[in-house]
Protein backbone atom coordinates (compact mmCIF):
# COMPACT_ATOMS: atom_id res chain seq x y z
CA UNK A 1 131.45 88.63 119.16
CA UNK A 2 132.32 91.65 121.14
CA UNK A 3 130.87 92.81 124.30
CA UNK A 4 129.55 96.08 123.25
CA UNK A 5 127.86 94.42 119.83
CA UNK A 6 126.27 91.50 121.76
CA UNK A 7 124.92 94.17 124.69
CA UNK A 8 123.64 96.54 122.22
CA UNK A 9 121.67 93.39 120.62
CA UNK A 10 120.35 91.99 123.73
CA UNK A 11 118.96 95.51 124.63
CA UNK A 12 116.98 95.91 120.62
CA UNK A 13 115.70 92.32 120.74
CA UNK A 14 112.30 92.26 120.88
CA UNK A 15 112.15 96.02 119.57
CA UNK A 16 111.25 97.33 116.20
CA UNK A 17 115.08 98.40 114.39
CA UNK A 18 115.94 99.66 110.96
CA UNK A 19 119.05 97.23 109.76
CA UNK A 20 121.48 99.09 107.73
CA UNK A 21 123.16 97.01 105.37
CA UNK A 22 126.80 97.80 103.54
CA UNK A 23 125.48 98.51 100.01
CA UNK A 24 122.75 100.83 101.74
CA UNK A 25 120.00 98.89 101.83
CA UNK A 26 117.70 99.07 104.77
CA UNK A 27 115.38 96.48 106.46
CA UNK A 28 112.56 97.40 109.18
CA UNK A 29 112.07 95.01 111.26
CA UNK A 30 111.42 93.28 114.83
CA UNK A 31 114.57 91.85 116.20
CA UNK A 32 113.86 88.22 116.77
CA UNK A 33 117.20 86.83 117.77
CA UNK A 34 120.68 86.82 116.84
CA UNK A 35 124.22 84.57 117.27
CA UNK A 36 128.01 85.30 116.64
CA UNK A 37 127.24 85.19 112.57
CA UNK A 38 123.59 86.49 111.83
CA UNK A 39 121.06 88.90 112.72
CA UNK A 40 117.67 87.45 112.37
CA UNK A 41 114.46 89.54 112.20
CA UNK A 42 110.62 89.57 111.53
CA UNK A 43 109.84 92.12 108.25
CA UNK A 44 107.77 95.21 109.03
CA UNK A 45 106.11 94.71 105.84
CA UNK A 46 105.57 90.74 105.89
CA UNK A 47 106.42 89.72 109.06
CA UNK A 48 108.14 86.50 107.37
CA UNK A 49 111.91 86.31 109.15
CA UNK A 50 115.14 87.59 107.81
CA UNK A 51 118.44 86.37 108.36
CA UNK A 52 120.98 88.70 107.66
CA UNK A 53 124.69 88.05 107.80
CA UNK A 54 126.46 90.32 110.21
CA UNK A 55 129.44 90.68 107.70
CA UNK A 56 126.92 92.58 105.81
CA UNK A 57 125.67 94.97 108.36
CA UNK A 58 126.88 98.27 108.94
CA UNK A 59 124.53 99.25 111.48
CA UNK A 60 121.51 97.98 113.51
CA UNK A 61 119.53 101.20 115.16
CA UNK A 62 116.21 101.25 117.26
CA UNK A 63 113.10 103.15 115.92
């Protein structure tokens, strides 16, 4: 994992973000926690937790 990916995820988790996926799907969300291979957050809608495989995401942005 780089430096600038695993900074920019320290500083979101805990913090609402919108996940945006490579086929353009989007997930709102609380970042929970994340490792070298997933992303995993709490659903906006459900609150049930999401893992999401980072090969998958094109971007992760705060709301």
């Amino acid at each position: 994992m780089g430096n600038v990916e695993e900074k920019h995820l320290k500083e979101l988790c805990g913090k609402k973000v919108r996940v945006f996926m490579n086929n353009g799907y989007q997930e709102k969300g609380v970042l929970a926690e994340f490792d070298e291979r997933v992303i995993v957050i709490k659903s906006e809608h459900t609150g049930c937790p999401y893992i999401i495989y980072k090969d998958n995401v094109s971007t992760v942005k705060p709301m």
